[in-house]
Protein backbone atom coordinates (compact mmCIF):
# COMPACT_ATOMS: atom_id res chain seq x y z
CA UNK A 1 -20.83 34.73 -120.55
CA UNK A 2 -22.49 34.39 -117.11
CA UNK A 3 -20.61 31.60 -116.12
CA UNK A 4 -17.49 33.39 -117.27
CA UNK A 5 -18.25 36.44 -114.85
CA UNK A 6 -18.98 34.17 -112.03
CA UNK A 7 -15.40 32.43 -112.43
CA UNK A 8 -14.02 35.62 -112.54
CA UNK A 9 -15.37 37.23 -109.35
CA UNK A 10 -14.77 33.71 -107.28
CA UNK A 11 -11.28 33.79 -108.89
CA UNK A 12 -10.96 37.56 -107.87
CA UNK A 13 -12.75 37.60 -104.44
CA UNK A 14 -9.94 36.28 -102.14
CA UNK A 15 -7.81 39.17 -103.75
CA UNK A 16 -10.23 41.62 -102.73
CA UNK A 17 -11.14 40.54 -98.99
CA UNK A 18 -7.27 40.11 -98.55
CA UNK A 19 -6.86 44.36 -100.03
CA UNK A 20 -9.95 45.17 -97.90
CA UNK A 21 -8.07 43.73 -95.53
CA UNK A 22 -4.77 45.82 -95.48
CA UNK A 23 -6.98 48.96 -95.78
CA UNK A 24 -8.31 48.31 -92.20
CA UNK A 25 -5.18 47.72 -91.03
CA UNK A 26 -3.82 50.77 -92.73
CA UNK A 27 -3.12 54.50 -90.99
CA UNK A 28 -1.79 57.74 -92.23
CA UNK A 29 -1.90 59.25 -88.84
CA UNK A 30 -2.33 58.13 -85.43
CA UNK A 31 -2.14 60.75 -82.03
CA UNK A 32 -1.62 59.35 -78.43
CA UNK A 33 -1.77 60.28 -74.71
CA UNK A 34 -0.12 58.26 -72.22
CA UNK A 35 0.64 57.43 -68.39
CA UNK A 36 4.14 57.68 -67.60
CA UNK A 37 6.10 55.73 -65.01
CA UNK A 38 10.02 55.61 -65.11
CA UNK A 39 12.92 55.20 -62.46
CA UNK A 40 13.32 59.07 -61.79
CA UNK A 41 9.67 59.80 -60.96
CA UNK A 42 7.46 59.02 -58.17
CA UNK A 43 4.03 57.11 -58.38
CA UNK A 44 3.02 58.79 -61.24
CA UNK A 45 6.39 60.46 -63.33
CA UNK A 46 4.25 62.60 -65.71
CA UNK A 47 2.14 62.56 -69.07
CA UNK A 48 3.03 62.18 -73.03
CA UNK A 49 1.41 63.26 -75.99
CA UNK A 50 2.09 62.41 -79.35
CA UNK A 51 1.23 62.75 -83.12
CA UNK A 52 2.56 60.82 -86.05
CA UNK A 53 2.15 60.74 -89.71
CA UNK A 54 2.85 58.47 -91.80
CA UNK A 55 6.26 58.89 -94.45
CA UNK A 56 5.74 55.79 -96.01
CA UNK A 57 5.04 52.17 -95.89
CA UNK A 58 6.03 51.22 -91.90
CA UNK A 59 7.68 54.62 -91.32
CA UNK A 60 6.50 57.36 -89.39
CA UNK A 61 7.09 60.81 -88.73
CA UNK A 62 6.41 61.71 -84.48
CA UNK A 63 5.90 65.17 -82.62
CA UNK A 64 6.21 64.55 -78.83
CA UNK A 65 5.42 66.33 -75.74
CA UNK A 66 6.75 65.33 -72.71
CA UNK A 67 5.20 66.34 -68.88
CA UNK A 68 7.57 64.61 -65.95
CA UNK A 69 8.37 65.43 -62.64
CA UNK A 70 12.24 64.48 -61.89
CA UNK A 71 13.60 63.36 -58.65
CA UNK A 72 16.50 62.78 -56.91
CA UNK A 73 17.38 58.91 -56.32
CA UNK A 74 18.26 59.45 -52.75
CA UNK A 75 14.89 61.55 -51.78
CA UNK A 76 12.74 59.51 -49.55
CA UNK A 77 9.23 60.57 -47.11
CA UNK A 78 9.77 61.43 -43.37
CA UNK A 79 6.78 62.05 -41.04
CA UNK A 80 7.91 63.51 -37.55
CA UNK A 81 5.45 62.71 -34.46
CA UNK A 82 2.81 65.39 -34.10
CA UNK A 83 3.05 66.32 -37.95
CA UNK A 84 0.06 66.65 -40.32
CA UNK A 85 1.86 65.44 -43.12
CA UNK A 86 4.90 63.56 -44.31
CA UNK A 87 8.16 66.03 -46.06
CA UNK A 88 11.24 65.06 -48.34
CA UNK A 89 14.32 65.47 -46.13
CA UNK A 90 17.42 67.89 -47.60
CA UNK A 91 14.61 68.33 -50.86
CA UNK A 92 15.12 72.26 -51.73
CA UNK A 93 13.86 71.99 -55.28
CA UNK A 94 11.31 69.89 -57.69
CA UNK A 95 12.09 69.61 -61.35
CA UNK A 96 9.50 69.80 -63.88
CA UNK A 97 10.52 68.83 -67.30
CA UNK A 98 9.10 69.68 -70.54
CA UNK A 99 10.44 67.83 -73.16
CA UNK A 100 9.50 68.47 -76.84
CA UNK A 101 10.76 65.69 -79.38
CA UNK A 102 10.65 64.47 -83.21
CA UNK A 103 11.54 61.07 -84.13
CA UNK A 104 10.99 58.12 -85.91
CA UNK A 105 8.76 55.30 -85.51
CA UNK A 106 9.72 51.79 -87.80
CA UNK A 107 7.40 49.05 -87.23
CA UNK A 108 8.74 46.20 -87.05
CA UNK A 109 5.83 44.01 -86.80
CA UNK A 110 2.30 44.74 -88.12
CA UNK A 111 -0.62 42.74 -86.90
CA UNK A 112 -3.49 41.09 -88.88
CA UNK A 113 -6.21 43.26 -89.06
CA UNK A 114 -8.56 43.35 -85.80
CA UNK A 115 -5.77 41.34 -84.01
CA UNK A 116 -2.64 40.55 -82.70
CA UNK A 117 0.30 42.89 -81.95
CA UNK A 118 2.01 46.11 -83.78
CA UNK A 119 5.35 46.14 -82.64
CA UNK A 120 7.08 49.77 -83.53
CA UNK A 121 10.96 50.38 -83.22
CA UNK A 122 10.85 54.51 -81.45
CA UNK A 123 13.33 56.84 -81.31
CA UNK A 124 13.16 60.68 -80.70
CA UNK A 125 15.30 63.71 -79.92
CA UNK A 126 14.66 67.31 -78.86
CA UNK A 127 14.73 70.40 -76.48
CA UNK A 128 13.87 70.10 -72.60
CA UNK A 129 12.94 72.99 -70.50
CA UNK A 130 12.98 72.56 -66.87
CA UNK A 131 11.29 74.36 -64.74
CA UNK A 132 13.60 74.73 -61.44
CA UNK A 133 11.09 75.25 -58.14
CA UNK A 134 11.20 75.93 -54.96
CA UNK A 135 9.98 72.99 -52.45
CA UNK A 136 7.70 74.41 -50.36
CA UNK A 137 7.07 73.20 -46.67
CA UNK A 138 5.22 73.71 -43.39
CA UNK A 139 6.76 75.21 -40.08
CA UNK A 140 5.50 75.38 -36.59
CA UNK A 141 8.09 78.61 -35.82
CA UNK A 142 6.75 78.43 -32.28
CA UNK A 143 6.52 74.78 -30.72
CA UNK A 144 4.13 76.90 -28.04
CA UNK A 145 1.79 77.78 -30.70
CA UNK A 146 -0.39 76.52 -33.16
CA UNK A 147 0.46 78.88 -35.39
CA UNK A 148 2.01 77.91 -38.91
CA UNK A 149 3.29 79.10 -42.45
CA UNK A 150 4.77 77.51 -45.38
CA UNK A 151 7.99 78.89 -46.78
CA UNK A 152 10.59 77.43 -48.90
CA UNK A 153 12.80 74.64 -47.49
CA UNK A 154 16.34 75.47 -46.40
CA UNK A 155 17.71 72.23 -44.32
CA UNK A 156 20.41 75.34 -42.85
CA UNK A 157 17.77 77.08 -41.59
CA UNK A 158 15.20 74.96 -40.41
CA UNK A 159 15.01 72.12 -38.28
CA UNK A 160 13.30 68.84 -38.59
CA UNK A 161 11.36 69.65 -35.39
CA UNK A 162 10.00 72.40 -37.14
CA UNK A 163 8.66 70.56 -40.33
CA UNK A 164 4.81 70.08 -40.37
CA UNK A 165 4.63 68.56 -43.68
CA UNK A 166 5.39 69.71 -47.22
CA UNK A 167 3.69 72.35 -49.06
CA UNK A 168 0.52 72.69 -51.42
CA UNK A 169 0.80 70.84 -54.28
CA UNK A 170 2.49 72.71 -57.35
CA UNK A 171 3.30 75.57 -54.73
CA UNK A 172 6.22 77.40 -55.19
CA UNK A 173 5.71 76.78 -59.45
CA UNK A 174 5.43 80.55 -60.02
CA UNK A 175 8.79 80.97 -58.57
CA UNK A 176 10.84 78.48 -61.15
CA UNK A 177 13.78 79.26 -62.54
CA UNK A 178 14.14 78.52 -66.39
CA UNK A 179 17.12 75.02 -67.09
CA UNK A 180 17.63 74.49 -70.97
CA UNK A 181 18.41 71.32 -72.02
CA UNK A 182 18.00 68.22 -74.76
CA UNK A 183 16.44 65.02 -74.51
CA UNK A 184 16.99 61.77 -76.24
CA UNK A 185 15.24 58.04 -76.12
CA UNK A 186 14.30 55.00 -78.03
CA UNK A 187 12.02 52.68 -76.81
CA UNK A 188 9.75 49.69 -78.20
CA UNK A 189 5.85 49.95 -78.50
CA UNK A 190 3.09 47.26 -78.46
CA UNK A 191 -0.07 48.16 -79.57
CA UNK A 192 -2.92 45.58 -78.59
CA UNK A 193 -6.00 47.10 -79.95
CA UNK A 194 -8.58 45.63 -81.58
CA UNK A 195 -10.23 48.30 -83.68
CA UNK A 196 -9.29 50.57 -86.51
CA UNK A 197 -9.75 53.37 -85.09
CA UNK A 198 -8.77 53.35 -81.54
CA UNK A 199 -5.04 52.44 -80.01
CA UNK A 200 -4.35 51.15 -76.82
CA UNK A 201 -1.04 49.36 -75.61
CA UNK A 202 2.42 50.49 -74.42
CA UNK A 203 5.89 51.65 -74.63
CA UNK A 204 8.85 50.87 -73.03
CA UNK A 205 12.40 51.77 -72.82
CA UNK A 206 15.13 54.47 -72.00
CA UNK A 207 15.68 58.14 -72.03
CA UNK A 208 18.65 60.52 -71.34
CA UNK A 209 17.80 64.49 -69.90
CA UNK A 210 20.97 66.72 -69.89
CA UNK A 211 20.68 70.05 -69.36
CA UNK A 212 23.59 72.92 -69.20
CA UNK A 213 24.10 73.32 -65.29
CA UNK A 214 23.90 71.10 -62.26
CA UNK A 215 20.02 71.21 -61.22
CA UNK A 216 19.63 70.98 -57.34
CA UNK A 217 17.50 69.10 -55.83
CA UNK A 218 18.50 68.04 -53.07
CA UNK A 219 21.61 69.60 -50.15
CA UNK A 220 24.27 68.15 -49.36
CA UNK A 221 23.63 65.22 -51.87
CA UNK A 222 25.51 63.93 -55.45
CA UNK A 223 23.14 66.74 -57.82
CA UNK A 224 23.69 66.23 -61.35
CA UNK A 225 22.88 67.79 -65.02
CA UNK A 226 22.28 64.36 -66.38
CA UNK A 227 19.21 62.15 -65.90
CA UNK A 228 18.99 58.70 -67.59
CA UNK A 229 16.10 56.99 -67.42
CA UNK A 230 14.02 53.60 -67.74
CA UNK A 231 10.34 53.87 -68.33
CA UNK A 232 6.94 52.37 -69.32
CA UNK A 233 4.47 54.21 -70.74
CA UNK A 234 0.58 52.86 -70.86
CA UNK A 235 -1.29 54.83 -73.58
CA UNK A 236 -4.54 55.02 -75.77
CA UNK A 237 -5.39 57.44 -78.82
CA UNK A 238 -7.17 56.93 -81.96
CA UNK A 239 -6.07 55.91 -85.88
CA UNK A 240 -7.73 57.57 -89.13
């Protein structure tokens, strides 16, 4: 009898490590926060959020959010001599999206547990709100003086000898005007972590922002509703 029940639990061990095994590797929910850079953005193009459940074996279930800063291809920095700081020539406007967004997440390839790479198939659609605001910048009204304000930029008014340097940093934000629009991407992920619990890797691929009416950004330039994108995201967030 004792011998039996040791043949049976060596015969039913591997069985058990390898089940134990696809339990570590399993989630039924997993939420992320990420670093965004992409082709319409500067240094830093914004932030992401998102939470997924799972539907069922390799398919998820995603709730986005979306934090970017949009610019115009053809803006570029210009320092004059005797300025404190640099200023976007012809800029009149940032955009600030918000982009909210459900999709789907396949994965496509799921790592051994404790190693390798999760490689997950993403694609999500949804609402944008853009926040239309007024690009603040410096002025020296008086070359005579040392005297200075900050006021919205209009490149009819005032002239580059004028320009200090931009504005404070989200200045002019209480001002925006309200854009509606939709967004739309699909993108592959890699995860590389390591543990159960914790998820670090990233995401790359393409998005499309259109919204209902031209957005200015920029005078006398090409402004456009549409805003198609390429972009990596770096991210980290946790499993359970």
């Amino acid at each position: 009898m004792l011998k039996a029940l040791i043949v049976c639990i060596v015969l039913c061990l591997p069985m058990m490590v390898m089940a134990q095994n696809r339990d570590l590797d399993d989630y039924h929910s997993e939420f992320i926060w990420g670093i965004n850079k992409n082709t319409a953005g500067g240094l830093i193009g914004g932030f992401v959020f998102r939470k997924s459940q799972r539907i069922k074996e390799g398919l998820y279930q995603s709730y986005g959010l979306e934090v970017m800063n949009v610019k115009h291809p053809q803006e570029f920095q210009l320092r004059r001599n005797g300025a404190t700081n640099s200023f976007i020539l012809g800029k009149v406007n940032y955009l600030y999206a918000i982009r909210l967004q459900y999709g789907r997440e396949l994965i496509l390839f799921k790592k051994a547990p404790h190693q390798g790479v999760e490689i997950k198939l993403n694609t999500a659609v949804g609402p944008s709100l853009g926040l239309l605001a007024p690009y603040y910048i410096e002025i020296q009204p008086d070359p005579g003086t040392l005297n200075s304000r900050r006021v919205p930029y209009d490149p009819s008014v005032h002239s580059v000898d004028q320009i200090l340097g931009s504005g404070y940093i989200l200045q002019g934000i209480t001002e925006s005007q309200l854009r509606i629009g939709a967004n739309a991407k699909a993108s592959l992920s890699f995860e590389l972590g390591t543990s159960k619990n914790n998820v670090t890797g990233f995401e790359a691929g393409f998005l499309v922002d259109a919204y209902t009416q031209e957005i200015e950004l920029m005078s006398a330039a090409n402004n456009r509703a549409v805003f198609p994108t390429a972009f990596i995201t770096l991210f980290y967030g946790s499993r359970r």
